[in-house]
N, C-alpha and C. Protein backbone atom coordinates (compact mmCIF):
# COMPACT_ATOMS: atom_id res chain seq x y z
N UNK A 1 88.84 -51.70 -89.84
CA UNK A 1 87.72 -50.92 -90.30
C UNK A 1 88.14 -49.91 -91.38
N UNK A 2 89.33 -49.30 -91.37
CA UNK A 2 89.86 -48.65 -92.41
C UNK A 2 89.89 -49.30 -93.64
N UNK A 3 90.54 -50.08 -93.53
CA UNK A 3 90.06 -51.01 -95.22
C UNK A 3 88.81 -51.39 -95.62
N UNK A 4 88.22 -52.01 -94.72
CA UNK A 4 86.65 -51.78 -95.55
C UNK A 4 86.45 -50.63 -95.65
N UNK A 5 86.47 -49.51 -95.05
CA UNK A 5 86.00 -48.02 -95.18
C UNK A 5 86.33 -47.82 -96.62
N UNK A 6 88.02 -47.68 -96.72
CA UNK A 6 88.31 -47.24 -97.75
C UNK A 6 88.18 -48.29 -99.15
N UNK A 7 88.30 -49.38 -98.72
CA UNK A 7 87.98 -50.51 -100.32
C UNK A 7 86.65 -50.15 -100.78
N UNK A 8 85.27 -50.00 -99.62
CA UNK A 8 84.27 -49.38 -100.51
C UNK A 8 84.20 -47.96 -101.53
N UNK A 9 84.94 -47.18 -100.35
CA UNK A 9 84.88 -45.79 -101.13
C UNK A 9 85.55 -46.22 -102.24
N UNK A 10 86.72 -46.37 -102.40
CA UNK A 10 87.46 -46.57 -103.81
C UNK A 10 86.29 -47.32 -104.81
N UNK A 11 86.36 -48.61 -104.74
CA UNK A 11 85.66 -49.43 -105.68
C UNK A 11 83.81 -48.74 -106.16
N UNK A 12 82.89 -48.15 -105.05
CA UNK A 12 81.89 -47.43 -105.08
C UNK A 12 82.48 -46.53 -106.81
N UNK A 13 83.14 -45.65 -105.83
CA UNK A 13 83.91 -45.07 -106.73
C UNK A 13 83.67 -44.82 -108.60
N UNK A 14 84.58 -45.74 -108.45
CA UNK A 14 85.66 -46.23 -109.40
C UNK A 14 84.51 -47.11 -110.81
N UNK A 15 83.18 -47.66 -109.94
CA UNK A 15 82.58 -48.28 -110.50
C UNK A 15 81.34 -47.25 -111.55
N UNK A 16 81.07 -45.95 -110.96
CA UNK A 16 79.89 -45.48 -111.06
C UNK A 16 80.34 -45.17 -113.30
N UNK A 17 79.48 -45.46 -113.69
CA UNK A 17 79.14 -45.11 -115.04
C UNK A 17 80.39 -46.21 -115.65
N UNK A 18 80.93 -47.25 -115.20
CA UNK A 18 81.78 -48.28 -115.90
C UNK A 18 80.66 -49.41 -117.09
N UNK A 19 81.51 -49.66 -117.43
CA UNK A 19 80.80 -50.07 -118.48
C UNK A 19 79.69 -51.61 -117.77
N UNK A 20 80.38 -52.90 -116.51
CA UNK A 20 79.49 -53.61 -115.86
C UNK A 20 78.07 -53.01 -115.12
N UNK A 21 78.36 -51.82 -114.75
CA UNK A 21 76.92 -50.73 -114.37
C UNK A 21 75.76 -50.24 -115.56
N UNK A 22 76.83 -50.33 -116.44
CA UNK A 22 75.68 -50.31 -117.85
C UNK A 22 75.34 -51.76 -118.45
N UNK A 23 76.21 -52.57 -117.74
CA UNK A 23 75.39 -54.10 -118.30
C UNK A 23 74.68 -54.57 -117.35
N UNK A 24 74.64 -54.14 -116.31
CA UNK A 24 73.42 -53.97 -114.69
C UNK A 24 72.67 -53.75 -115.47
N UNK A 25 72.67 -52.48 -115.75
CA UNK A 25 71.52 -51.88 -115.97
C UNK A 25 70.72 -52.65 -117.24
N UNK A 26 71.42 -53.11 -117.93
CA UNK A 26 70.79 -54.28 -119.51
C UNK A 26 69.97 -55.08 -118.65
N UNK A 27 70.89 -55.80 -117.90
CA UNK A 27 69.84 -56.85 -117.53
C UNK A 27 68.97 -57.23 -116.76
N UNK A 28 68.96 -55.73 -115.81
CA UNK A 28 68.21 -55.48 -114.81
C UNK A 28 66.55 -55.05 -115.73
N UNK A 29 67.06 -54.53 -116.57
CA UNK A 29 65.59 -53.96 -117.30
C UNK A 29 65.21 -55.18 -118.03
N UNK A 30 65.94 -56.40 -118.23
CA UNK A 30 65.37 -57.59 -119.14
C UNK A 30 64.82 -58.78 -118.64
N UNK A 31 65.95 -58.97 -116.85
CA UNK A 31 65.73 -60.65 -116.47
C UNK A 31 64.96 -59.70 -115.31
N UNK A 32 64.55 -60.74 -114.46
CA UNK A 32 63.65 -60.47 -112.84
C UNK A 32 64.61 -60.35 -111.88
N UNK A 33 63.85 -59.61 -110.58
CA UNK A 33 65.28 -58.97 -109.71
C UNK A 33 66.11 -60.07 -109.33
N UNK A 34 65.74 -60.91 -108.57
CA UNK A 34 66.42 -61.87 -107.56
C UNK A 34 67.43 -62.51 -108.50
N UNK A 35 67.32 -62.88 -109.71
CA UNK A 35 68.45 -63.53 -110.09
C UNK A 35 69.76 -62.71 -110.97
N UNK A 36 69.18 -61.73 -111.37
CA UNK A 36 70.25 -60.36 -111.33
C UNK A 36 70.58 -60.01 -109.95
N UNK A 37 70.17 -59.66 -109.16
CA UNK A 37 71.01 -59.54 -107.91
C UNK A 37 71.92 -60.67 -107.36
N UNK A 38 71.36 -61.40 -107.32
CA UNK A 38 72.12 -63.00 -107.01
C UNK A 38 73.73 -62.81 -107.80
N UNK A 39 73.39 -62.65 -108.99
CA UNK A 39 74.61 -62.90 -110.16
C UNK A 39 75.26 -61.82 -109.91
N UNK A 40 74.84 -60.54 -109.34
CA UNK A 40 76.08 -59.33 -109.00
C UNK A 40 76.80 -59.76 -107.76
N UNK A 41 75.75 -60.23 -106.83
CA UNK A 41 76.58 -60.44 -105.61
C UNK A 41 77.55 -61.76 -105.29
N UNK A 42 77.28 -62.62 -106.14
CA UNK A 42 78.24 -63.66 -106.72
C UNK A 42 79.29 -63.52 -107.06
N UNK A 43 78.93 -62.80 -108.32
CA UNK A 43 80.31 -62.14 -109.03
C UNK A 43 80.79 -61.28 -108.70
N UNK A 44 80.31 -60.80 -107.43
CA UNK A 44 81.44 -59.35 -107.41
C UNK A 44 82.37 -60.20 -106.11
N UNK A 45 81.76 -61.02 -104.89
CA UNK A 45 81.99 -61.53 -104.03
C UNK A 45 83.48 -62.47 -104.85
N UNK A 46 83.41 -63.00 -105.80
CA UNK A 46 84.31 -63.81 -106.51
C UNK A 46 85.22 -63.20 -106.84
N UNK A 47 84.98 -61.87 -107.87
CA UNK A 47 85.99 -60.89 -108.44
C UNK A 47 86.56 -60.44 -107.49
N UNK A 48 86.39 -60.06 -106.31
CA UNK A 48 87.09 -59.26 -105.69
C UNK A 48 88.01 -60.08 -104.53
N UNK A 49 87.44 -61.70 -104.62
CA UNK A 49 88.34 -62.30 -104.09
C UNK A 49 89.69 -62.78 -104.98
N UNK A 50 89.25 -62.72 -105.77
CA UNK A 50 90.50 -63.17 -106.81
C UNK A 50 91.04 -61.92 -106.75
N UNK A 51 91.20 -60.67 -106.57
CA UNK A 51 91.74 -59.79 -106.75
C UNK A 51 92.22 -59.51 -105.11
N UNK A 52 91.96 -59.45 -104.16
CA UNK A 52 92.13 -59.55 -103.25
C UNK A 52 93.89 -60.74 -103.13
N UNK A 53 93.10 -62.04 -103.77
CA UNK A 53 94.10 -63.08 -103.20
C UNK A 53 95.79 -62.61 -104.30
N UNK A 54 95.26 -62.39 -105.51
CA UNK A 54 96.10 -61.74 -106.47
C UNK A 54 97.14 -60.37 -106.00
N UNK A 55 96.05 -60.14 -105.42
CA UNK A 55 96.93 -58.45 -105.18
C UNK A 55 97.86 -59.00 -104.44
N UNK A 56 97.74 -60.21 -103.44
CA UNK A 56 98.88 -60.50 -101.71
C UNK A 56 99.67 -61.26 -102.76
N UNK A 57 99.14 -62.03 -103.58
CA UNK A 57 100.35 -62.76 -104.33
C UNK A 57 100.89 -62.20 -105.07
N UNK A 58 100.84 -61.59 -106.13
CA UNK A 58 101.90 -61.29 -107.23
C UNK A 58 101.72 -59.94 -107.99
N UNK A 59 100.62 -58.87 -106.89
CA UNK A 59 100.31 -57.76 -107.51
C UNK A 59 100.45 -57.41 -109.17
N UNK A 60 101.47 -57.02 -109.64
CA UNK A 60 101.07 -56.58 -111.12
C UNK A 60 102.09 -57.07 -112.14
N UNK A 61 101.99 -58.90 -112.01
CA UNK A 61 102.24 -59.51 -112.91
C UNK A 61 101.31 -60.20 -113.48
N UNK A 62 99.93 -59.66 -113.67
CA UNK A 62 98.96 -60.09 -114.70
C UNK A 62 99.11 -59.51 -115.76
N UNK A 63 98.76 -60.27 -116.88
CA UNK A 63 98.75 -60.08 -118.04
C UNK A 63 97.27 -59.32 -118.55
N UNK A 64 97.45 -58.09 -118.17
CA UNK A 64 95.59 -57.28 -118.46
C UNK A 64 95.37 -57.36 -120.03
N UNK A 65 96.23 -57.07 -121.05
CA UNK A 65 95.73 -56.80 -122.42
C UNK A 65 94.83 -58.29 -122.60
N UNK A 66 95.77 -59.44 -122.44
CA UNK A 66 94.82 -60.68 -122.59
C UNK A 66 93.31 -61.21 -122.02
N UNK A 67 93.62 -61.00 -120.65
CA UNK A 67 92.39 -60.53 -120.05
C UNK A 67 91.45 -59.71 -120.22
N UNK A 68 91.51 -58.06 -120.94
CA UNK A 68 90.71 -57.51 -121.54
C UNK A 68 90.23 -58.64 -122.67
N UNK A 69 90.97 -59.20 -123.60
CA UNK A 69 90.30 -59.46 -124.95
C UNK A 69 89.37 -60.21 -124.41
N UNK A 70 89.90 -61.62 -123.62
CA UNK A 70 88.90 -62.47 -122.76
C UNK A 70 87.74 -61.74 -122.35
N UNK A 71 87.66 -61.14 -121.70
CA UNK A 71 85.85 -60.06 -121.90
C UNK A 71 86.02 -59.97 -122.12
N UNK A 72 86.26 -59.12 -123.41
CA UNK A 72 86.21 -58.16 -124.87
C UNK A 72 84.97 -59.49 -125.51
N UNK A 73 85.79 -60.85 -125.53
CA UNK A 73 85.01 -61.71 -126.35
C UNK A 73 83.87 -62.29 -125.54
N UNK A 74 84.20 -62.50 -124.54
CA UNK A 74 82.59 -62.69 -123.27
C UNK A 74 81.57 -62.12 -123.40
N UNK A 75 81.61 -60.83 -123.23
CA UNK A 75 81.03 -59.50 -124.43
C UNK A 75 79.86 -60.04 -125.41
N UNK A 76 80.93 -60.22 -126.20
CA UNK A 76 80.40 -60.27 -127.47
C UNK A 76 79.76 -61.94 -127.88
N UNK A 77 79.81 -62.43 -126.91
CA UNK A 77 78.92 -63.65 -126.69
C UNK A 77 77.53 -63.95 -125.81
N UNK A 78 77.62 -63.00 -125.13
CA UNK A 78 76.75 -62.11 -124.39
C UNK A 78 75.85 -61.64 -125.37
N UNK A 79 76.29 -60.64 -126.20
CA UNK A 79 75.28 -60.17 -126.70
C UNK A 79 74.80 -60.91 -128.03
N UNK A 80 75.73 -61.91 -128.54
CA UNK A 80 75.09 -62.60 -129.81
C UNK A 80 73.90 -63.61 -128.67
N UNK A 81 74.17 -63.89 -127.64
CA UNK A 81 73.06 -64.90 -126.56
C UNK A 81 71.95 -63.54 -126.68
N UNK A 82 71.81 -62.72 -126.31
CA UNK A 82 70.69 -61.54 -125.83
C UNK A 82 70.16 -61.61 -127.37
N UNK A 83 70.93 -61.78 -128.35
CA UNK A 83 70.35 -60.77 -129.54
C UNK A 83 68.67 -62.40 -130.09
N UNK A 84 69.77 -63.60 -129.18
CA UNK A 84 68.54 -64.76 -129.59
C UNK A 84 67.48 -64.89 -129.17
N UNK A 85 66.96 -63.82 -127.91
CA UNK A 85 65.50 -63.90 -127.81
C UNK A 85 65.16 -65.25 -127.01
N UNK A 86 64.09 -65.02 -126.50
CA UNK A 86 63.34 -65.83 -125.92
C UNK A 86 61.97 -66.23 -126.00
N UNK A 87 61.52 -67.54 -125.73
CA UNK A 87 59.87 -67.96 -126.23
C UNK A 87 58.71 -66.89 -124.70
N UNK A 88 57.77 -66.55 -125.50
CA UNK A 88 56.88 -65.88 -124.62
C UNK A 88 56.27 -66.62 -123.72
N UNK A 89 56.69 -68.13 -123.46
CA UNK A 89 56.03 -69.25 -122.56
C UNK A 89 56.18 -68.58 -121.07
N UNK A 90 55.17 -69.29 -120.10
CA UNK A 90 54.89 -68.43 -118.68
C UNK A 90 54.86 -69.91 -117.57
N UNK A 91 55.24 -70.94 -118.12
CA UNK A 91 54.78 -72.20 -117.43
C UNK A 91 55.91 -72.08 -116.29
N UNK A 92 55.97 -72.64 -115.23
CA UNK A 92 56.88 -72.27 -114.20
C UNK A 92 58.24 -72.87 -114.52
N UNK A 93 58.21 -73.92 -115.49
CA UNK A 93 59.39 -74.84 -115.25
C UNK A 93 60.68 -73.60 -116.72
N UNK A 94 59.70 -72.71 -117.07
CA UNK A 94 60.27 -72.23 -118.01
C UNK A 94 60.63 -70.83 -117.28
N UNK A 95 59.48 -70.52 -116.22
CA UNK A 95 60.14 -69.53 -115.29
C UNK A 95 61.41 -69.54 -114.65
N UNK A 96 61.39 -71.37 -114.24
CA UNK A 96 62.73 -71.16 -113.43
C UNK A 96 63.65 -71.98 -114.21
N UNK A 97 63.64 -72.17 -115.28
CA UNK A 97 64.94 -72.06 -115.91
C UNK A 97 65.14 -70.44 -116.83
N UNK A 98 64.57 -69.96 -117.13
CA UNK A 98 64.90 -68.22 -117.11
C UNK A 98 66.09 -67.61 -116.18
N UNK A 99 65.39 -68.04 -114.79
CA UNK A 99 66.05 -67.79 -113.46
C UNK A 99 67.10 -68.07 -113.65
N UNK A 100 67.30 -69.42 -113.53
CA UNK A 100 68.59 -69.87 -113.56
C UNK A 100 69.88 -69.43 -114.98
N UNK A 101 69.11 -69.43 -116.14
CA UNK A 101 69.87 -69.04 -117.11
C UNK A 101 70.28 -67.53 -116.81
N UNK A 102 69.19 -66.55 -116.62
CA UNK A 102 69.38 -65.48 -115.90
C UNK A 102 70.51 -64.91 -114.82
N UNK A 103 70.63 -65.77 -114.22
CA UNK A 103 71.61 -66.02 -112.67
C UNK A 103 73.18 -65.91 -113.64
N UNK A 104 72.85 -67.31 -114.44
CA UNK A 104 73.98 -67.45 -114.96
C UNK A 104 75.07 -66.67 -115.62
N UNK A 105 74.19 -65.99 -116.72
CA UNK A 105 74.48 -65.01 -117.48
C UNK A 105 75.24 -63.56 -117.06
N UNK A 106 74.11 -63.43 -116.06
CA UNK A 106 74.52 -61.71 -115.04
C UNK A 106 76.37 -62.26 -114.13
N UNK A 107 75.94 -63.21 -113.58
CA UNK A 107 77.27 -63.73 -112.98
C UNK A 107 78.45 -63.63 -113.72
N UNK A 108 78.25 -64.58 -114.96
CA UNK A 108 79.30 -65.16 -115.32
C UNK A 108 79.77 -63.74 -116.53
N UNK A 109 78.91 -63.19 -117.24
CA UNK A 109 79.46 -61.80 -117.43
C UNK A 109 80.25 -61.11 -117.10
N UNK A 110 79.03 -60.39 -115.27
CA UNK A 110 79.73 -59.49 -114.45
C UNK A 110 81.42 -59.76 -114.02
N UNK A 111 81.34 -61.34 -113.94
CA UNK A 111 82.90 -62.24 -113.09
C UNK A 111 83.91 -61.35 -114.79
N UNK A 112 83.57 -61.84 -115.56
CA UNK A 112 84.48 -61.65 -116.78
C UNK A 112 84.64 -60.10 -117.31
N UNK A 113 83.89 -59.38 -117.22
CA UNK A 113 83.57 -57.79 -117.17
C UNK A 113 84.56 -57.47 -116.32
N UNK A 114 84.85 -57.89 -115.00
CA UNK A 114 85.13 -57.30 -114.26
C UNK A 114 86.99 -57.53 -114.20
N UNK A 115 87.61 -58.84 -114.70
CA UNK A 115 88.72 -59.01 -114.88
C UNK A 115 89.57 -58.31 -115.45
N UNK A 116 90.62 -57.62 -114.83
CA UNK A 116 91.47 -57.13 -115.35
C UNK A 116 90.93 -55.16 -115.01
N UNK A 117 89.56 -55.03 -114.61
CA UNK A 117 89.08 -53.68 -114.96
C UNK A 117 89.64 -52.80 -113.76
N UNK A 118 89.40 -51.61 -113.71
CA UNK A 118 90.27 -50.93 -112.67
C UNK A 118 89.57 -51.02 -111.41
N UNK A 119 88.51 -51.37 -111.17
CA UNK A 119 88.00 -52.17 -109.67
C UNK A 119 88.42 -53.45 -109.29
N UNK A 120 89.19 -54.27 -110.19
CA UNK A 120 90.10 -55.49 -109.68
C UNK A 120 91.80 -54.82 -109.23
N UNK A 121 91.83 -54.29 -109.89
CA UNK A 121 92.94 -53.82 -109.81
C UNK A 121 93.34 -52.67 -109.02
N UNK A 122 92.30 -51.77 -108.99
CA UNK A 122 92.01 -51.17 -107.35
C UNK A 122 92.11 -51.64 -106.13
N UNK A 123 91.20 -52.85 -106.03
CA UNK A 123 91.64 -53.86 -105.21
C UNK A 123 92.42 -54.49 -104.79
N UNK A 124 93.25 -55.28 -106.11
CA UNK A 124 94.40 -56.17 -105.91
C UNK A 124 95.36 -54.79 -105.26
N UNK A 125 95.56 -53.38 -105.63
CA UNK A 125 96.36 -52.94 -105.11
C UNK A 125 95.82 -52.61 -103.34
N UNK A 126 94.72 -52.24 -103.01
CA UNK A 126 94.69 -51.92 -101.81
C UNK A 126 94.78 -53.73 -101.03
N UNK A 127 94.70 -54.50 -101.66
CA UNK A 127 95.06 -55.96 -100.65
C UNK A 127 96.37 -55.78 -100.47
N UNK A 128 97.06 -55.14 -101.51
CA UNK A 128 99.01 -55.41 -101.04
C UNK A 128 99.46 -54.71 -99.49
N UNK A 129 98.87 -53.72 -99.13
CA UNK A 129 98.95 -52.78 -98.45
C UNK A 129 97.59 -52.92 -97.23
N UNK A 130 96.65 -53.40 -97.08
CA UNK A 130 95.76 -53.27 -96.28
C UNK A 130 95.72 -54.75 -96.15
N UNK A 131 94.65 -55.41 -94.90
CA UNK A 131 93.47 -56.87 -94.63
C UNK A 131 93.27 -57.22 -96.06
N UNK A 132 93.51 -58.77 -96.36
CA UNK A 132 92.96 -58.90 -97.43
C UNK A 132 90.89 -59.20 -96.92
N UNK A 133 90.59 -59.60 -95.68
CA UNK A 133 88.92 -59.61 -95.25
C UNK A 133 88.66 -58.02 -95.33
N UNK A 134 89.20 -57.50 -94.78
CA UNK A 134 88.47 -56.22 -94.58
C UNK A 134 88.53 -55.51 -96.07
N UNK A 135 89.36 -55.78 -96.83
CA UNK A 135 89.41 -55.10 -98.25
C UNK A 135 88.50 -55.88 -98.99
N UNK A 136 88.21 -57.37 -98.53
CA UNK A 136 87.14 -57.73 -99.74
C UNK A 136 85.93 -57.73 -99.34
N UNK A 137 85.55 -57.38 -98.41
CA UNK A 137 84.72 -57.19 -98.00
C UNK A 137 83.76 -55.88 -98.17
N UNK A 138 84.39 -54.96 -98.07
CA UNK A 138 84.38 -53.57 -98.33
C UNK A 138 84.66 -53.40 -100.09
N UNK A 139 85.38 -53.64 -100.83
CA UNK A 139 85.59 -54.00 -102.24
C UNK A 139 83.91 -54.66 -102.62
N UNK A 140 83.75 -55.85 -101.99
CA UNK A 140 82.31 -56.36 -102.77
C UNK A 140 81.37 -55.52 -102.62
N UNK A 141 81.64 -55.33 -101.09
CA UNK A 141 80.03 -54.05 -100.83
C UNK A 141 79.64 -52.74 -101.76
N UNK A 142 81.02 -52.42 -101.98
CA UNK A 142 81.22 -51.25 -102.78
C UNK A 142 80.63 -51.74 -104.00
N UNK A 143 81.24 -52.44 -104.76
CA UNK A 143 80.72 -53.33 -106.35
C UNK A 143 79.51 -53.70 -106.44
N UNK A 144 78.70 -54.42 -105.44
CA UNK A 144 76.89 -54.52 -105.20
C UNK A 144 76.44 -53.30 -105.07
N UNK A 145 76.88 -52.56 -103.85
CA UNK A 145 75.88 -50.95 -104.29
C UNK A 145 76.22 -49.93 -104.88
N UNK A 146 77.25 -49.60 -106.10
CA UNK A 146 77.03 -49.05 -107.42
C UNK A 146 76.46 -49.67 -108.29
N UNK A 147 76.36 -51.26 -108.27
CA UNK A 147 75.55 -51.63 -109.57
C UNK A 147 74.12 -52.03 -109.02
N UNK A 148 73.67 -51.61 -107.51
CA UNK A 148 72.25 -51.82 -107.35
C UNK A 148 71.79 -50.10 -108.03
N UNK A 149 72.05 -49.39 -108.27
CA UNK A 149 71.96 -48.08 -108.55
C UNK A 149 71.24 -48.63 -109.98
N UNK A 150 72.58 -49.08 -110.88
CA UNK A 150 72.13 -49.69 -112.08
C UNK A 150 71.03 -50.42 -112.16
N UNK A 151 70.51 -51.07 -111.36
CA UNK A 151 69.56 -52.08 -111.14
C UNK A 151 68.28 -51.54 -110.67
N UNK A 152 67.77 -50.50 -110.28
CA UNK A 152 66.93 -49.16 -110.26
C UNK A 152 66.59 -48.76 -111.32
N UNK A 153 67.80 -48.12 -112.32
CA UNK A 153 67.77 -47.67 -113.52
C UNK A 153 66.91 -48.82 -115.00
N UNK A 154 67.62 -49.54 -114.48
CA UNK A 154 67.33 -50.52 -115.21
C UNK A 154 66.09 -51.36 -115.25
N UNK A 155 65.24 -51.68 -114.22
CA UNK A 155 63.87 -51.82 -113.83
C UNK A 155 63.20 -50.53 -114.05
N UNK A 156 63.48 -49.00 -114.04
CA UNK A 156 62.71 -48.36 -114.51
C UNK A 156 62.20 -48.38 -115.99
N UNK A 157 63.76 -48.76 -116.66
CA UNK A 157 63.18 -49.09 -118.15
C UNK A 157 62.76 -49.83 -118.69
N UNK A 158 63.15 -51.13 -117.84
CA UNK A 158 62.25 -52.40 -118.52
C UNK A 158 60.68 -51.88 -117.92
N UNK A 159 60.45 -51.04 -117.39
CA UNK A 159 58.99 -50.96 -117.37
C UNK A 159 58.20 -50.01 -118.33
N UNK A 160 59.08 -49.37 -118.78
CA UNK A 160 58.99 -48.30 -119.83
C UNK A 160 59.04 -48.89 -121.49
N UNK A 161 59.75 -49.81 -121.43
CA UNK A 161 60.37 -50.17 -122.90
C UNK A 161 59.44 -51.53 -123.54
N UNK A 162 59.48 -51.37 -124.41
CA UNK A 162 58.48 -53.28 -124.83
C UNK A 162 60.04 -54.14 -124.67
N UNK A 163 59.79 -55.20 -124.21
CA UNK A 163 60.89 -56.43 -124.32
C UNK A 163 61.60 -56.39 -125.50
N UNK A 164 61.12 -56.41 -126.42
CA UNK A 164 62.10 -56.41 -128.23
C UNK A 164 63.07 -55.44 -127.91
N UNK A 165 62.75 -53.96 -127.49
CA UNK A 165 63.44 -53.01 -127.41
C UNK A 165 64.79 -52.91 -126.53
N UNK A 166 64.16 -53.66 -125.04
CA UNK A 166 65.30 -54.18 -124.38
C UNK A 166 66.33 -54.81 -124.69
N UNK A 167 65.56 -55.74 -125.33
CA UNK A 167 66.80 -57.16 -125.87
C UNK A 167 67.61 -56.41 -126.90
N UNK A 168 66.85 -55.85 -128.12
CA UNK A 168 67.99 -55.31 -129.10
C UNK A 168 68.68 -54.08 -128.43
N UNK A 169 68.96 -53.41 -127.38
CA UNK A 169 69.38 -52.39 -126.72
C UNK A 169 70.41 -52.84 -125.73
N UNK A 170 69.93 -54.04 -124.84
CA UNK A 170 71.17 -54.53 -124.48
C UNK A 170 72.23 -55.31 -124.83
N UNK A 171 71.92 -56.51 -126.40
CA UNK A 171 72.49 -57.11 -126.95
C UNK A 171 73.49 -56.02 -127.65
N UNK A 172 72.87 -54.31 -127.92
CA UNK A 172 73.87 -53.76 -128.56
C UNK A 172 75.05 -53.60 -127.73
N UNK A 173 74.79 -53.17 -126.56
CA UNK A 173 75.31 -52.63 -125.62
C UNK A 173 76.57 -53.74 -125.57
N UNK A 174 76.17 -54.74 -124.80
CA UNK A 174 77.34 -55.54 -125.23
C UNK A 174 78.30 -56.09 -126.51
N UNK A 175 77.46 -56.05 -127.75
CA UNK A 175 78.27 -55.93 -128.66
C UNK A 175 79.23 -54.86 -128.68
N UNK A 176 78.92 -53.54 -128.63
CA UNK A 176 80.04 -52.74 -128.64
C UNK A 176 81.26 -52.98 -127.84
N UNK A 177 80.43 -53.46 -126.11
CA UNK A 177 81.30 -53.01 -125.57
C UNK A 177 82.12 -54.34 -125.27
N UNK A 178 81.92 -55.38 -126.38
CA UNK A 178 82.58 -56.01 -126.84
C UNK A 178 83.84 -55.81 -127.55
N UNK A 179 83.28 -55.20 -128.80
CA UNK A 179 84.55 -55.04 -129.75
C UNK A 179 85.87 -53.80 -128.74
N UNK A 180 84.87 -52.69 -128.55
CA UNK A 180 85.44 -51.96 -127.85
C UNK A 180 87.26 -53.08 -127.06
N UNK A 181 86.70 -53.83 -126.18
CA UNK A 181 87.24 -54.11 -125.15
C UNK A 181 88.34 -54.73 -126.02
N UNK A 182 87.92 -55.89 -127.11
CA UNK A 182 88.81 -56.57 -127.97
C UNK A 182 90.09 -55.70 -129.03
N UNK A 183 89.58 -54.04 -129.30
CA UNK A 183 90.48 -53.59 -129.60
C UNK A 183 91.23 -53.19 -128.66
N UNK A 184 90.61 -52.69 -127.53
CA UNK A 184 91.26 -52.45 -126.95
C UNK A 184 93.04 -53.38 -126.29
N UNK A 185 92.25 -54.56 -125.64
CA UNK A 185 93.03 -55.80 -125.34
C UNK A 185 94.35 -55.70 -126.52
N UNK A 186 93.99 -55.58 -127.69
CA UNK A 186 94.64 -56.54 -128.92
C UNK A 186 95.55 -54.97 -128.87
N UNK A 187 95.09 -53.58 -129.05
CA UNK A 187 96.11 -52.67 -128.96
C UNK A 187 97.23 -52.30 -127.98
N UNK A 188 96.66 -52.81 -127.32
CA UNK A 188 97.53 -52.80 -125.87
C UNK A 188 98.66 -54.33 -126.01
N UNK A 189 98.28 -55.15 -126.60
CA UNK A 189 99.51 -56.07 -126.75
C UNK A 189 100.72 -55.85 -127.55
């Protein structure tokens, strides 16, 4: 119980105002709940197992600068996808491929956002030392409810904002925090 205790507190933590809580929040104000939630709790359930299984194996012989650039450029593919817009069609079969593209997107982001960031690596270190179940467990919980926070925030504004505004606001968002990540990655090598 101590490791989940403490893997949430840490990762809760560790997560609040990170930059995947501000891409919550993008796409929480753009796609519909269920498949943004789906794609956090996916991806965080994933991230934190790989970090989990990472931390028991080989703690801190990952290569992070590379891994940053890798999101850095996820990023920034992300947001050249957001910046393309979507048809105003309402027919269901276009609803639920939204969904699904939706699902996709938030997931496969959040999974790549999250590599290498100091909530994997928070993790991978409390797995060396604690349960790797009770740490990922407590690790995911933690990672779903700081970015359901985002996901609040973010439905308040998509109700506030016209759609154009969204899309060019979160496509920025990830562009920056695109390049951001890519200098970052590339300075650090």
């Amino acid at each position: 119980m101590d490791a989940l205790l403490l893997s949430f507190g840490v990762v809760f933590v560790a997560e609040l105002g990170d930059k995947s809580q501000l891409m919550t929040l993008a796409f929480a104000a753009r796609y519909r709940l269920v498949p943004v939630l789906l794609g956090i709790v996916v991806a965080s359930g994933l991230v934190m197992g790989v970090s989990v299984l990472v931390g028991a194996a080989v703690g801190d012989a990952l290569p992070t600068d590379a891994v940053t650039v890798l999101a850095g450029l996820a990023f920034l593919g992300v947001g050249a996808w957001t910046l393309r817009g979507e048809d105003d069609e309402d027919d269901e079969a276009v609803v639920a491929r939204r969904a699904r593209s939706a699902f996709l997107a938030v997931a496969g982001a959040f999974f790549v956002a999250e590599l290498g960031d100091k909530t994997m690596l928070a993790t991978m270190s409390l797995a060396t030392r604690h349960g790797l179940w009770a740490t990922w467990a407590g690790a995911t919980a933690g990672m779903v409810a700081a970015n359901l926070l985002a996901v609040v925030g973010g439905r308040a504004l998509g109700a506030r904002l016209s759609a154009r505004t969204v899309r060019l606001g979160a496509a920025g968002l990830f562009l920056v925090f695109g390049v951001v990540l890519v200098v970052e990655g590339l300075a650090g090598s």
